[in-house]
Each structure stands twice: as structure tokens, then as C-alpha cells.
Protein backbone atom coordinates (compact mmCIF):
# COMPACT_ATOMS: atom_id res chain seq x y z
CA UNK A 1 -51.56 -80.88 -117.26
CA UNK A 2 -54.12 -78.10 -118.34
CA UNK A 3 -57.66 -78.11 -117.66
CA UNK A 4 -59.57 -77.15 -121.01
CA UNK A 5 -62.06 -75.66 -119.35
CA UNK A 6 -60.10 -72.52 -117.53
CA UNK A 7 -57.76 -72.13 -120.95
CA UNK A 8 -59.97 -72.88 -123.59
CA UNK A 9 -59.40 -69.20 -125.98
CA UNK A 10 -62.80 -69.36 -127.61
CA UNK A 11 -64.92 -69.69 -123.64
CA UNK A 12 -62.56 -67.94 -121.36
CA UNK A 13 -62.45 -64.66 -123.15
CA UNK A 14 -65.68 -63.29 -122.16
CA UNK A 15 -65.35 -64.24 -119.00
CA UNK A 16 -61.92 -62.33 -118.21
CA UNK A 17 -63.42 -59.40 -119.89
CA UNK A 18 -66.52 -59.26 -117.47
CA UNK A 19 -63.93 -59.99 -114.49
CA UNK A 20 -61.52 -57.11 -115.43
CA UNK A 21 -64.42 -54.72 -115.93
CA UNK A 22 -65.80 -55.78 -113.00
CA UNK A 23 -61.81 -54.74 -110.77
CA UNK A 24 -62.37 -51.72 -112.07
CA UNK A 25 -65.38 -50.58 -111.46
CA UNK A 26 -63.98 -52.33 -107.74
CA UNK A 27 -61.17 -50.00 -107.95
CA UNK A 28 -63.24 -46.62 -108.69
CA UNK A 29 -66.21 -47.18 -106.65
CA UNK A 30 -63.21 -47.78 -103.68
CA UNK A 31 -61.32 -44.55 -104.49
CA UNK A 32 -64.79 -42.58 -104.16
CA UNK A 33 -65.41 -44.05 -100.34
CA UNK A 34 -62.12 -43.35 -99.58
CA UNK A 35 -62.40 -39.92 -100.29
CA UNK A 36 -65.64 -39.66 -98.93
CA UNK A 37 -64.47 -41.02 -95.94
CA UNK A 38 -61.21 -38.69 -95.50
CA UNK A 39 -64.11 -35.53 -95.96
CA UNK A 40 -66.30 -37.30 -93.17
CA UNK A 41 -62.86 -37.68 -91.10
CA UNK A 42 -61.63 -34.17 -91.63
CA UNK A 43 -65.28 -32.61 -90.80
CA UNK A 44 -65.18 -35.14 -87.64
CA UNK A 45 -61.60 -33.85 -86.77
CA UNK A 46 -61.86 -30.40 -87.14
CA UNK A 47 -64.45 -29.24 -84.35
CA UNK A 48 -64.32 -25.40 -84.99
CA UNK A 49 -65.03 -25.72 -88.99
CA UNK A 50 -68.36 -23.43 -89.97
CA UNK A 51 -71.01 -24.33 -92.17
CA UNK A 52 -71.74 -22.86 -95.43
CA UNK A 53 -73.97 -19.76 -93.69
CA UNK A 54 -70.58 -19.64 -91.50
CA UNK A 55 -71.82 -20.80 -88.04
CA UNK A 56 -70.35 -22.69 -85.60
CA UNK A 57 -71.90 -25.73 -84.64
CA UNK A 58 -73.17 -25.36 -81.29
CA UNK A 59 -71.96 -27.27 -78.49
CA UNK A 60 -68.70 -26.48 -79.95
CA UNK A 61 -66.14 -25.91 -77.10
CA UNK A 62 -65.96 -21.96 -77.29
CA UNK A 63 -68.86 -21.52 -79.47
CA UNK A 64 -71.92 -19.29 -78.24
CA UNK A 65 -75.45 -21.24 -78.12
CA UNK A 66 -76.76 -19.68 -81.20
CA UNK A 67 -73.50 -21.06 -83.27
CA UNK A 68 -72.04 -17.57 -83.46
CA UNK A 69 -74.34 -15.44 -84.66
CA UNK A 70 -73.88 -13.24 -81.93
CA UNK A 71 -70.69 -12.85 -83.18
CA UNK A 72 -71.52 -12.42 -86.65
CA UNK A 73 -73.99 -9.70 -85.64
CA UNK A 74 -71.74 -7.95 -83.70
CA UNK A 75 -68.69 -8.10 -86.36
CA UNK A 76 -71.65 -6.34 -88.73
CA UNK A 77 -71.48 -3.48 -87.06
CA UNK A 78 -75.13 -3.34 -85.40
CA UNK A 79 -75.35 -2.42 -81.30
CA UNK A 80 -75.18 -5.09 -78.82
CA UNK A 81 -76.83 -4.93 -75.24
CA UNK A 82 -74.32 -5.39 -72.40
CA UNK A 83 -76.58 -6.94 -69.45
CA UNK A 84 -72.77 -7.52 -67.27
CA UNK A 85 -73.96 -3.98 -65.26
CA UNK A 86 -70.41 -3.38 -65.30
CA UNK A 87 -71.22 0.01 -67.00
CA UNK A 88 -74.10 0.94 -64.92
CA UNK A 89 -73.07 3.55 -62.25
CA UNK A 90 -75.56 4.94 -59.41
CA UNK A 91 -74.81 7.18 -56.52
CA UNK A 92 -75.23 5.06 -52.83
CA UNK A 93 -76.72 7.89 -50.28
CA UNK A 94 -74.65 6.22 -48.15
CA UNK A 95 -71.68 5.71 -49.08
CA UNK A 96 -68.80 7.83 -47.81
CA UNK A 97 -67.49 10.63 -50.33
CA UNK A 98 -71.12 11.45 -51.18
CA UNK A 99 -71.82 14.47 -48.83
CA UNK A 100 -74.74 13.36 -47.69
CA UNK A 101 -74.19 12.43 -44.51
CA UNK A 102 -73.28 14.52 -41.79
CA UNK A 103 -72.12 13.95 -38.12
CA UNK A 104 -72.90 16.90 -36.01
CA UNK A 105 -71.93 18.37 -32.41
CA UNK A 106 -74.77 20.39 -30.87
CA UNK A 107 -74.20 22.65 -27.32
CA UNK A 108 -76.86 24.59 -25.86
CA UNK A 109 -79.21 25.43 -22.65
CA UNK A 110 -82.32 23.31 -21.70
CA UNK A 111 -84.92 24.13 -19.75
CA UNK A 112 -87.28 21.31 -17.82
CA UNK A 113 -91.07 21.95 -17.49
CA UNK A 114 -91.55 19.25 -14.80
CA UNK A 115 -92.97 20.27 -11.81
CA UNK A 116 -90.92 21.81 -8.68
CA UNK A 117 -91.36 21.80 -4.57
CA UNK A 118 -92.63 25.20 -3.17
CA UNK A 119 -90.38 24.29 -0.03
CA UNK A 120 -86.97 23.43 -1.64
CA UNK A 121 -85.19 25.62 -4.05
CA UNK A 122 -86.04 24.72 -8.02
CA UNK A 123 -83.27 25.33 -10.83
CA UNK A 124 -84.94 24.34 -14.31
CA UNK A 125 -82.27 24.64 -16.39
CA UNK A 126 -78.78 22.84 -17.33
CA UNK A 127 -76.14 22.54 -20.00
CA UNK A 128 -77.53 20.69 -23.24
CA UNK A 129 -75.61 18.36 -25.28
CA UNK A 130 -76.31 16.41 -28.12
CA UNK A 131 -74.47 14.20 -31.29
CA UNK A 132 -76.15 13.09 -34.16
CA UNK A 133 -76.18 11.54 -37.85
CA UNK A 134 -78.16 12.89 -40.43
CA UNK A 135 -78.22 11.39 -43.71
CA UNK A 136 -80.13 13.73 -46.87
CA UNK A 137 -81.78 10.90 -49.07
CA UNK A 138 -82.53 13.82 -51.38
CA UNK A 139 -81.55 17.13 -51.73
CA UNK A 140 -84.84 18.52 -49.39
CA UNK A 141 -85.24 14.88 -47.00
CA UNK A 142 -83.48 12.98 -44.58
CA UNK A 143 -83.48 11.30 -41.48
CA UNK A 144 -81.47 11.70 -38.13
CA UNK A 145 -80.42 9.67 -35.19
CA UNK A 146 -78.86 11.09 -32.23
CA UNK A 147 -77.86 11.12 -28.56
CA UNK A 148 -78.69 13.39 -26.51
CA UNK A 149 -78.38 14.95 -22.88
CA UNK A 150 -80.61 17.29 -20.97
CA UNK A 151 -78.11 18.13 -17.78
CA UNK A 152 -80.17 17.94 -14.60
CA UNK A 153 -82.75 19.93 -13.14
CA UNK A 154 -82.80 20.86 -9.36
CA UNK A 155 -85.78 20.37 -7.33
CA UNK A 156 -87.05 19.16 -4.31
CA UNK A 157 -83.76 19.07 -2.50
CA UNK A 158 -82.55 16.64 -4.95
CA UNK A 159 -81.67 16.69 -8.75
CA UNK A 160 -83.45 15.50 -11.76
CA UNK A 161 -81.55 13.87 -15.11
CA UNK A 162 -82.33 13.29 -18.31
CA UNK A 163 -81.31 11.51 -21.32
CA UNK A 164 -82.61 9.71 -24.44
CA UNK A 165 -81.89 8.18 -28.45
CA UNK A 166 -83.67 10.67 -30.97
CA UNK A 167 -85.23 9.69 -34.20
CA UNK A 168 -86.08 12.50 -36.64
CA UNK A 169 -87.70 12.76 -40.38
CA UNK A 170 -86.03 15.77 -41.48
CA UNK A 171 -87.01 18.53 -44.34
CA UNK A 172 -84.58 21.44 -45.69
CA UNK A 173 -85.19 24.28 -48.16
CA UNK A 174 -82.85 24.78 -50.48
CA UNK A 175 -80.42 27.48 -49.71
CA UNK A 176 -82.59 30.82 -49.37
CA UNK A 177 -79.61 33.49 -49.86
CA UNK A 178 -76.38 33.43 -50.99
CA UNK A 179 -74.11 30.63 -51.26
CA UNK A 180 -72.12 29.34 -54.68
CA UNK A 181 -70.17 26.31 -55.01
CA UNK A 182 -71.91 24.60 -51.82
CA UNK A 183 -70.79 27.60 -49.77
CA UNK A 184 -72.16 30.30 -48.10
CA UNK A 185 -76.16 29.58 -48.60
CA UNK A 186 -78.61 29.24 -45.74
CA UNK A 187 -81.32 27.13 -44.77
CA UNK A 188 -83.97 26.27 -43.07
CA UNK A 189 -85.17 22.69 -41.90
CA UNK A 190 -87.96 21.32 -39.62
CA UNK A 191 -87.83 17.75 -37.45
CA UNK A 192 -90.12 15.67 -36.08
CA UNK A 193 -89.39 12.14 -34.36
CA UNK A 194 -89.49 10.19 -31.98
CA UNK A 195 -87.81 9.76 -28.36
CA UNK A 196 -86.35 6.96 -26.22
CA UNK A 197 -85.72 8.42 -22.95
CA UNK A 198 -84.48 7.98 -19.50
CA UNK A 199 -85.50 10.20 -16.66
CA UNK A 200 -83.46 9.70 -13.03
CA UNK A 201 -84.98 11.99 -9.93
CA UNK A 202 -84.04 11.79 -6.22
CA UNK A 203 -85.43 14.08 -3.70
CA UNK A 204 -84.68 14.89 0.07
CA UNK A 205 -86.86 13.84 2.81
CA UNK A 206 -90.21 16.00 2.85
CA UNK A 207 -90.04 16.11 -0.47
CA UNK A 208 -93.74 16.00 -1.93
CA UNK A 209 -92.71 15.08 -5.46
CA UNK A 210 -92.22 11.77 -6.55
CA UNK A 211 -89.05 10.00 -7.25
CA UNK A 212 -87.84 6.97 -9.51
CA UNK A 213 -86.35 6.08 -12.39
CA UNK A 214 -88.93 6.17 -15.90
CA UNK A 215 -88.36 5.29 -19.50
CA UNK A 216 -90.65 5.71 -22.46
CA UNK A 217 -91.19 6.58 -25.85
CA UNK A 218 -92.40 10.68 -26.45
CA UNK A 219 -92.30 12.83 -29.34
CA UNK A 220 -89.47 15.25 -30.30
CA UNK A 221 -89.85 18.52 -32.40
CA UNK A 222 -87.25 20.64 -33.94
CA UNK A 223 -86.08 23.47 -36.20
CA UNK A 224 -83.04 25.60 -37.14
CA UNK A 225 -81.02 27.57 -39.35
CA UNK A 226 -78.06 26.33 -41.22
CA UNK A 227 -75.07 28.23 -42.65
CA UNK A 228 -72.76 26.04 -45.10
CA UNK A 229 -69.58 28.35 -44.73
CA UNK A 230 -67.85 25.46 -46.40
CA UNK A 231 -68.47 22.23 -48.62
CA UNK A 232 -68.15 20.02 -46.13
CA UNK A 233 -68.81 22.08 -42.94
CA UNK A 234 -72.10 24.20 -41.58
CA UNK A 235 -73.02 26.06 -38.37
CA UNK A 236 -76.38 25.48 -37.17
CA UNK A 237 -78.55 27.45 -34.93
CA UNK A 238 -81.24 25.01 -33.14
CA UNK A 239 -84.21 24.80 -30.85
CA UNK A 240 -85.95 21.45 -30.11
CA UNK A 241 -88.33 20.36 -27.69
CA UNK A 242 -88.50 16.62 -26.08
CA UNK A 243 -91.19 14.84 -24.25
CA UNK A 244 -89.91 12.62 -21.30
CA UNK A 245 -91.45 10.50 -18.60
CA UNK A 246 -90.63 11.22 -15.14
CA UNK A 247 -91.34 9.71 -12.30
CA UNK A 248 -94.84 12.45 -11.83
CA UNK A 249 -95.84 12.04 -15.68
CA UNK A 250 -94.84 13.36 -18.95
CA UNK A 251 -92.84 16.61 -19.36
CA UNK A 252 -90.87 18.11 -22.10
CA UNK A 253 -87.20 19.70 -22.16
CA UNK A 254 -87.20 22.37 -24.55
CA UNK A 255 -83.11 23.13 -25.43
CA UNK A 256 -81.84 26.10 -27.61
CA UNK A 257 -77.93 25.12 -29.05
CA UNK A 258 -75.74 26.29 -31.52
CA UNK A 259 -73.66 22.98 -33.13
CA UNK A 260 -71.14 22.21 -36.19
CA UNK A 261 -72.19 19.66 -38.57
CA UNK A 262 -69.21 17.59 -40.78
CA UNK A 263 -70.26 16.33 -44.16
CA UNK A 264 -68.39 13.24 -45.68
């Protein structure tokens, strides 16, 4: 049997009219999330999509911290700073290939000031030897470090030896005639240092001289002529002078030597 109430015609229309409009505005208002939500899933989905002004979001994986603009600005053409230093050259004093640093060979005479025995026969001078490193900071300055060996000195019926490590600040003129290419000019250049040195002396009986071994600290001067007769090589002419302690006092070795110098 049928209820009156759910089929009555004249009642029941209205109300089926209200419920159909009411599906579909259901229906529509559904279709518009939907395809608000497949825009909010795409946009969630696709990490690397740019925003209206064409940035990347930052935090995006391969995305720079200023969403790109970097980018942008450098696809538009205007200079960018490189900060890497891997253009950025500068020449190392140091470093081999840059000719300023020379190893050198020095042969010569010295002659010994210290004191000798009126009663014993006295020999003051020897064969000088010496090998250094120079390094030319600049064009004009450098510095030097070097061995070097005095021979001995007789006296007293014994012999007398000497030997020390030379520090030298060290100045050059440019070349002061001739020379093109880096060969052929010659120059002059002054030293002045400082000296660790070791002083040896023994002495016959009756000897009134003293004996001992010394070591100490004295100054050493030099200067010189230099001939580059080559890029890499020069002949020097050289006279220093070096203040050691011997077993009486203080007393310098002056030493004339001619000496090769190798530039790498």
C-alpha cells in the first residue's frame, strides 16, 4: 500500500523540485573542488614550476637561494662577479720556473785578521768556498742564505779554521750596460747580514795565543759585480768580509771569489 503523504501530486511536487535543484547545485559546487584540487595537486607535484614573475621557489632542490634570479640576471645579459678565484692568477717568488731564485757556487782567497805568534811561522790566508740561495722578491731586493768556508789560517805552530751559516738582505741595480733579452747586462749589488760561525784553533806548546773552540753571531758585509751572459746563468765577481769569534776575541775574514750563479 501507498503512503499519501510521499505520493500525494499536489504536496510532493515542490518538494522534488527543491531536492533536484538542490543535486545540482551538489553536483557543480563538487566538479569546482575537484578541479581545484587537481591544480593544488599538480602545483604540489611539480616542485620545479615558477611563479608568475618566473622564479623558482626557493628551497627547491637545484634552485639558488634567491629563487633564480641569479639566473635570470645572468640570462639578461648583465656581468656577473666570479668570487671561485679560479681566474685569479699571481706570480709565487718562489716557486720554481720564476727566475727568481738562484743557487750559486762561489771560489776565492780569504785572508784572517786574527792575531799571529812572533815565534812560530803565521800564514793568513786559505782557499775560500762558499754556496748559497738567493731569492729576488723584487726586481732590486732579495735575501740570501749560504754556507760558507774560510780554509784555515796557520799560526802559532798550529792551524786555525773557520766556518759559519750567512744571512744577507740583498740590493741590485738594474743592469747598468748592455744586456737584451735577460742577457748580457751588468750589475751591481750590496749585502749585509748576519753570521753564525764556528772558529776551531790548536796551537803547539809555547804557544802564547789562546786556543779553543768559539761560536757566535757577527756581522757579514758584501758586494760584487754580476754579468748575466745568459737567462738563467751569471758570473759574479765578489768580496765579503765576516766577523768571527775565536778563541782571543772577534776577528773578521775578508774573502775575494769569483762564483756562477743558476737561476730556476
Amino acid at each position: 500500500m501507498s503512503s499519501p503523504l510521499f505520493f500525494s501530486g499536489g504536496r510532493m511536487r515542490p518538494v522534488l523540485m527543491s531536492l533536484g535543484l538542490a543535486a545540482l547545485g551538489w553536483s557543480a559546487t563538487g566538479h569546482v573542488l575537484a578541479d581545484s584540487g587537481s591544480g593544488l595537486r599538480a602545483q604540489a607535484i611539480d616542485p620545479y614550476a615558477a611563479s608568475p614573475s618566473g622564479d623558482v621557489a626557493p628551497g627547491t632542490p637545484g634552485a639558488s637561494p634567491d629563487g633564480g634570479r641569479a639566473g635570470l640576471r645572468s640570462s639578461s645579459g648583465l656581468p656577473s662577479t666570479d668570487t671561485s678565484g679560479a681566474g685569479s692568477s699571481s706570480t709565487n717568488a718562489w716557486a720554481p720556473g720564476s727566475s727568481r731564485t738562484s743557487i750559486g757556487l762561489n771560489l776565492g782567497q780569504s785572508k784572517f785578521d786574527a792575531a799571529c805568534d812572533p815565534g812560530f811561522a803565521c800564514d793568513d790566508g786559505d782557499t775560500y768556498a762558499a754556496i748559497s740561495v738567493r731569492n729576488m722578491v723584487t726586481p732590486t731586493m732579495g735575501g740570501e742564505i749560504g754556507l760558507v768556508h774560510m780554509g784555515r789560517m796557520v799560526r802559532g805552530g798550529g792551524n786555525t779554521w773557520a766556518s759559519g751559516l750567512n744571512f744577507s738582505l740583498v740590493g741590485q741595480t738594474p743592469s747598468l750596460m748592455g744586456g737584451s733579452g735577460g742577457a748580457g747586462g751588468v750589475s751591481a749589488f750590496g749585502k749585509v747580514g748576519g753570521l753564525w760561525g764556528r772558529t776551531h784553533t790548536n796551537l803547539a806548546a809555547g804557544s802564547t795565543l789562546a786556543s779553543g773552540t768559539q761560536t757566535g753571531f757577527g756581522l757579514s758585509l758584501g758586494a760584487g759585480l754580476s754579468w748575466d751572459f745568459s737567462q738563467r746563468t751569471s758570473a759574479v765577481l765578489e768580496w765579503d768580509r765576516y766577523w768571527f769569534h775565536f778563541a782571543g776575541g772577534q776577528d773578521p775574514v775578508s774573502t775575494a771569489s769569483i762564483g756562477l750563479q743558476w737561476r730556476y
